[in-house]
Protein backbone atom coordinates (compact mmCIF):
# COMPACT_ATOMS: atom_id res chain seq x y z
CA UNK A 1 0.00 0.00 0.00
CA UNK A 2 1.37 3.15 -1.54
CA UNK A 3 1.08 6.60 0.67
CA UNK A 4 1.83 10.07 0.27
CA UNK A 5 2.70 10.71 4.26
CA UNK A 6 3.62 14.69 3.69
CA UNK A 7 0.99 17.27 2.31
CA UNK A 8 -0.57 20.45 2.60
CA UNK A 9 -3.99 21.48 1.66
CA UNK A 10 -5.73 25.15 1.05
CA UNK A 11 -5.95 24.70 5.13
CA UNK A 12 -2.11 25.65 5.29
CA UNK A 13 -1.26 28.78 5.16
CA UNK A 14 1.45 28.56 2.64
CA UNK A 15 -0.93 26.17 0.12
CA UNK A 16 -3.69 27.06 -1.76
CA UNK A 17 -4.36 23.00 -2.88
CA UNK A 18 -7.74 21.73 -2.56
CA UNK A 19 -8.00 18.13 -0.75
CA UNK A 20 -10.62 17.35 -4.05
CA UNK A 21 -7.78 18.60 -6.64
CA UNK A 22 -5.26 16.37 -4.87
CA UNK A 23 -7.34 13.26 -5.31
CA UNK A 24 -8.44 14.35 -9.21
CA UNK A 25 -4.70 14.39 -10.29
CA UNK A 26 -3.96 10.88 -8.43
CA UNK A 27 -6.66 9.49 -10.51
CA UNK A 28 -5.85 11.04 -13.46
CA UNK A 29 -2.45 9.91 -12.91
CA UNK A 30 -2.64 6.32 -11.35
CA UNK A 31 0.26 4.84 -13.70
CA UNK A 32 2.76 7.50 -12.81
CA UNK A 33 1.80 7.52 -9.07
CA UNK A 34 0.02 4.65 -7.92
CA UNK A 35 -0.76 5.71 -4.76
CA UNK A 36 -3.98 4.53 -2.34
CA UNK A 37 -4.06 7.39 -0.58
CA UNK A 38 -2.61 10.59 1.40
CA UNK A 39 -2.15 12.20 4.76
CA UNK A 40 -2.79 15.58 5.33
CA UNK A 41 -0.59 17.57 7.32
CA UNK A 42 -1.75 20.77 7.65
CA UNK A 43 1.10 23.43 9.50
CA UNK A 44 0.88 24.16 13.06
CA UNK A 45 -2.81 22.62 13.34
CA UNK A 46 -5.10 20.07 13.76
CA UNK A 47 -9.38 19.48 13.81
CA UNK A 48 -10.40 16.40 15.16
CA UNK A 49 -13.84 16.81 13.53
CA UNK A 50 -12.37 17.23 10.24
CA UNK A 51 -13.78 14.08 8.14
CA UNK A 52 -12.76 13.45 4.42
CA UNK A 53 -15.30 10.35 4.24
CA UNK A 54 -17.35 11.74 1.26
CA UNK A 55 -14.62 11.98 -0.87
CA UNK A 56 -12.98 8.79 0.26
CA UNK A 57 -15.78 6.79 -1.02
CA UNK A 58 -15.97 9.38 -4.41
CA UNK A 59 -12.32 9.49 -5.26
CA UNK A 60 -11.14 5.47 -3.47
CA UNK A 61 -8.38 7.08 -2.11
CA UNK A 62 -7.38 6.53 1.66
CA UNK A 63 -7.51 10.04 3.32
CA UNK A 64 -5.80 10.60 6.57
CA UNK A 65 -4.77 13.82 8.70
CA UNK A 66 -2.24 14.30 10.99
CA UNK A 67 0.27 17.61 11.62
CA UNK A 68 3.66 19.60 10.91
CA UNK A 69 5.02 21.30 13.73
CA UNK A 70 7.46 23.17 14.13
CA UNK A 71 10.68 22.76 17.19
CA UNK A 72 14.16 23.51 17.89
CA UNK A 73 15.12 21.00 16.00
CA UNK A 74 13.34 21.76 12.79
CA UNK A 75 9.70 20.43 11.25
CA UNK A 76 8.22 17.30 12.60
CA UNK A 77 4.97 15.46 11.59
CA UNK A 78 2.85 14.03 13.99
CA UNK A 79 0.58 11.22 13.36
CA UNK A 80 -2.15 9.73 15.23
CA UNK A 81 -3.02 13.27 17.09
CA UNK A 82 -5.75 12.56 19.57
CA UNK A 83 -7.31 14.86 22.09
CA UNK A 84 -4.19 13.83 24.99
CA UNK A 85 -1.61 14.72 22.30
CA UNK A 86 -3.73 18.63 21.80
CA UNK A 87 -3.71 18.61 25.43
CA UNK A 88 0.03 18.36 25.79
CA UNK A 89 0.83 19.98 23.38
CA UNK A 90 0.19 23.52 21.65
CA UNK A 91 0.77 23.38 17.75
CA UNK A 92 0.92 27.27 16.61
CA UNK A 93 3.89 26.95 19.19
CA UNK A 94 7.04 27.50 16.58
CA UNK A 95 9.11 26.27 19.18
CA UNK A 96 8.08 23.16 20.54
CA UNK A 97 10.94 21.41 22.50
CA UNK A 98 11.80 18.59 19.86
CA UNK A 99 12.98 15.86 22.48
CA UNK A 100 9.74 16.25 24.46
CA UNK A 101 7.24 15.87 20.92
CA UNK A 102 8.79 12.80 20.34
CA UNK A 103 8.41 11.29 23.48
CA UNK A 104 5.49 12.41 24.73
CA UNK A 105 3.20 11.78 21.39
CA UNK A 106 4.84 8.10 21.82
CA UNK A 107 3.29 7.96 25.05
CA UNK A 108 0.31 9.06 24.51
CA UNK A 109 -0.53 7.02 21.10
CA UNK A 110 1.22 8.53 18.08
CA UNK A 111 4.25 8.97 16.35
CA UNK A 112 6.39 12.22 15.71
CA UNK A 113 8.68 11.73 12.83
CA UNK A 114 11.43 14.78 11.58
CA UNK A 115 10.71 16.18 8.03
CA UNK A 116 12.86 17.20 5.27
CA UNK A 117 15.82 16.39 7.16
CA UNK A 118 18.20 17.96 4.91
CA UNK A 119 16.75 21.33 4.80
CA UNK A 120 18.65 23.95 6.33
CA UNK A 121 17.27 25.99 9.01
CA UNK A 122 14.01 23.77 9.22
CA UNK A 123 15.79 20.29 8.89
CA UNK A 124 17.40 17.81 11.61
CA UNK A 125 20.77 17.68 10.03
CA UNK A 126 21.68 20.91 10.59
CA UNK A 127 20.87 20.82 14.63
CA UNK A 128 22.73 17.82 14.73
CA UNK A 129 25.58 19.83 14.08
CA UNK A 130 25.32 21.54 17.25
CA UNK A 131 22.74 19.45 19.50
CA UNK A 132 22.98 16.51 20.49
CA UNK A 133 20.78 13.79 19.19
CA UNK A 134 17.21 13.00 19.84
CA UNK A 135 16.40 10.00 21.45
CA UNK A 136 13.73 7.83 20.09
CA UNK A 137 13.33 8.89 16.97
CA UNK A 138 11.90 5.88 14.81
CA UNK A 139 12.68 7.18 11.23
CA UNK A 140 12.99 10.25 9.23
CA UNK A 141 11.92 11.71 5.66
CA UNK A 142 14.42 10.35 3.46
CA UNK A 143 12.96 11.75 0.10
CA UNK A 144 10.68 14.36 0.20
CA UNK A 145 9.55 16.12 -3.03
CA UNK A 146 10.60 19.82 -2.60
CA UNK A 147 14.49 18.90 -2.21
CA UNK A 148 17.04 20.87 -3.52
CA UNK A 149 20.17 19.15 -5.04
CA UNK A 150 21.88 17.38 -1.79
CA UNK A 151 19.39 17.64 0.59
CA UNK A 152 18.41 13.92 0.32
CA UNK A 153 22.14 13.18 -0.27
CA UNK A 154 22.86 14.63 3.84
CA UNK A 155 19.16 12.50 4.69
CA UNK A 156 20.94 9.10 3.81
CA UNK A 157 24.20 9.39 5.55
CA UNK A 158 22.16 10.60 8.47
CA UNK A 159 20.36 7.43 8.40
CA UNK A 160 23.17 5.07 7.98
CA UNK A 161 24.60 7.04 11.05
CA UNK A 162 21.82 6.50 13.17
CA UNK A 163 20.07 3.55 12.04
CA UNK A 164 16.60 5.50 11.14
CA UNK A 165 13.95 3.92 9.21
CA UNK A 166 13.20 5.83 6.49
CA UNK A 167 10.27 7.21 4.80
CA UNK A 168 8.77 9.69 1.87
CA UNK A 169 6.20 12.31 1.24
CA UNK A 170 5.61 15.11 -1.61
CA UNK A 171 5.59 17.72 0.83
CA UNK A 172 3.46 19.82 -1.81
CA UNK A 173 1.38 22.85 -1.41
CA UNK A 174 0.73 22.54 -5.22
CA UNK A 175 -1.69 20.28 -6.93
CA UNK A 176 0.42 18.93 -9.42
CA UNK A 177 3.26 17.91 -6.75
CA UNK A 178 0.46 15.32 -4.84
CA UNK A 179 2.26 12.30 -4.80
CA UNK A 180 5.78 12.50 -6.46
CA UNK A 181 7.35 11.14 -3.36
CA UNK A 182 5.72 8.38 -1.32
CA UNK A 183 5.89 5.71 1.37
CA UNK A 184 5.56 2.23 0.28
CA UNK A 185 3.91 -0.52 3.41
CA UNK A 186 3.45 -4.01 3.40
CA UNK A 187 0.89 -4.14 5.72
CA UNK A 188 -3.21 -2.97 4.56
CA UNK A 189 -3.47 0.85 5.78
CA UNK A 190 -7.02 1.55 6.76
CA UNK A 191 -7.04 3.91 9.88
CA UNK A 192 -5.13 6.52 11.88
CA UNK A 193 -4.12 3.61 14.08
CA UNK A 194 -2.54 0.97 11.36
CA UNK A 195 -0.64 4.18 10.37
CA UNK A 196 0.70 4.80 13.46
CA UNK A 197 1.36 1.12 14.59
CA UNK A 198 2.89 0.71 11.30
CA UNK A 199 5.28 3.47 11.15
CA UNK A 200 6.32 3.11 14.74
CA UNK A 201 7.23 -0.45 13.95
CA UNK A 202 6.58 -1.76 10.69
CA UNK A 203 7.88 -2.81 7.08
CA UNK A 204 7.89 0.54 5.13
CA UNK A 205 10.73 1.86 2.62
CA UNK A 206 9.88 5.36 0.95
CA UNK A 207 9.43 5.10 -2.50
CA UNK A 208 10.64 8.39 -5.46
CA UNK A 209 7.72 8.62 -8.59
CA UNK A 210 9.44 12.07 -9.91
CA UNK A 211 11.49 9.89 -12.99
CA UNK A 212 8.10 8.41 -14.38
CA UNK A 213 6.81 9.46 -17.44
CA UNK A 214 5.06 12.74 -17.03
CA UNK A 215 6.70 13.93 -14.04
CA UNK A 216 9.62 15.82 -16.16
């Protein structure tokens, strides 16, 4: 099961995507991108009454939300956000303390995972130069679709350093961007919970659609 883990809808304030739009070009485009589905993760928020259901059964796409936050050690997603995890923790904060997102969502159900690692400024590589490392991080974004030349280059020696799993997401605030980087599972997706259970401790490899015909 194919999923874009990393993208922004017109809900972001730096996107002006429709969630609809998103799932018109993945159909349109099935044998460039064969994805089953995305995960929405809208900046510095989260609704838990926000329902994509009708256009889940329109579209047959999977549609799942979850976050980007931001800390002081750059942009991490959180999946599996639940009303203990909004409790804790206070998402227009721009400076969440990184060690204590990872841990705590852990404990209370979900699964923070850096973005865009090799981003300067915003990405985990860079604090690593000067912090010391997280503890418990599970994996990070190893391809991510906005990348500039070498970014993903400083993402895999990361990984072999640490011994991160490693996974993939568009990141796009565009339409045409849904789905040009993915995550690849072995296991059926269907909920917020598989997702979490799976990334926290399953078979997953991130998978790179930008070289198929009609992505040029």
């Amino acid at each position: 099961m194919i999923l874009d883990l990393h993208l922004h809808s017109e809900l972001s304030d730096d996107s002006r995507a429709p969630v609809e739009a998103y799932l018109k070009v993945l159909q349109r485009k099935r044998a460039e991108r064969p994805l089953d589905g995305i995960v929405l993760t809208e900046h510095r928020q989260f609704d838990l009454g926000r329902d994509y259901r009708a256009l889940e059964d329109r579209y047959g796409f999977l549609i799942l939300n979850a976050a980007e936050v931001e800390t002081d050690y750059g942009h991490v997603l959180v999946y599996g956000v639940n009303p203990d995890i909004l409790a804790r923790f206070d998402f227009t904060d721009v400076r969440l303390p990184a060690q204590e997102v990872v841990t705590e969502v852990a404990r209370l159900g979900g699964v923070a995972l850096p973005c865009h690692p090799g981003r300067p400024t915003v990405g985990l590589c860079d604090h690593y130069e000067r912090k010391p490392p997280l503890d418990g991080v599970v994996a990070v974004e190893a391809l991510n679709g906005g990348s500039r030349k070498g970014e993903d280059a400083r993402v895999a020696e990361l990984i072999q350093r640490f011994g991160y799993r490693a996974y993939g997401g568009s990141d796009s605030h565009l339409v045409s961007f849904v789905g040009v980087c993915a995550t690849e599972f072995e296991a059926r997706i269907r909920s917020t919970d598989d997702l979490v259970r799976e990334l926290a401790g399953g078979r997953y490899r991130p998978v790179d659609f930008r070289h198929r015909r009609g992505n040029a």
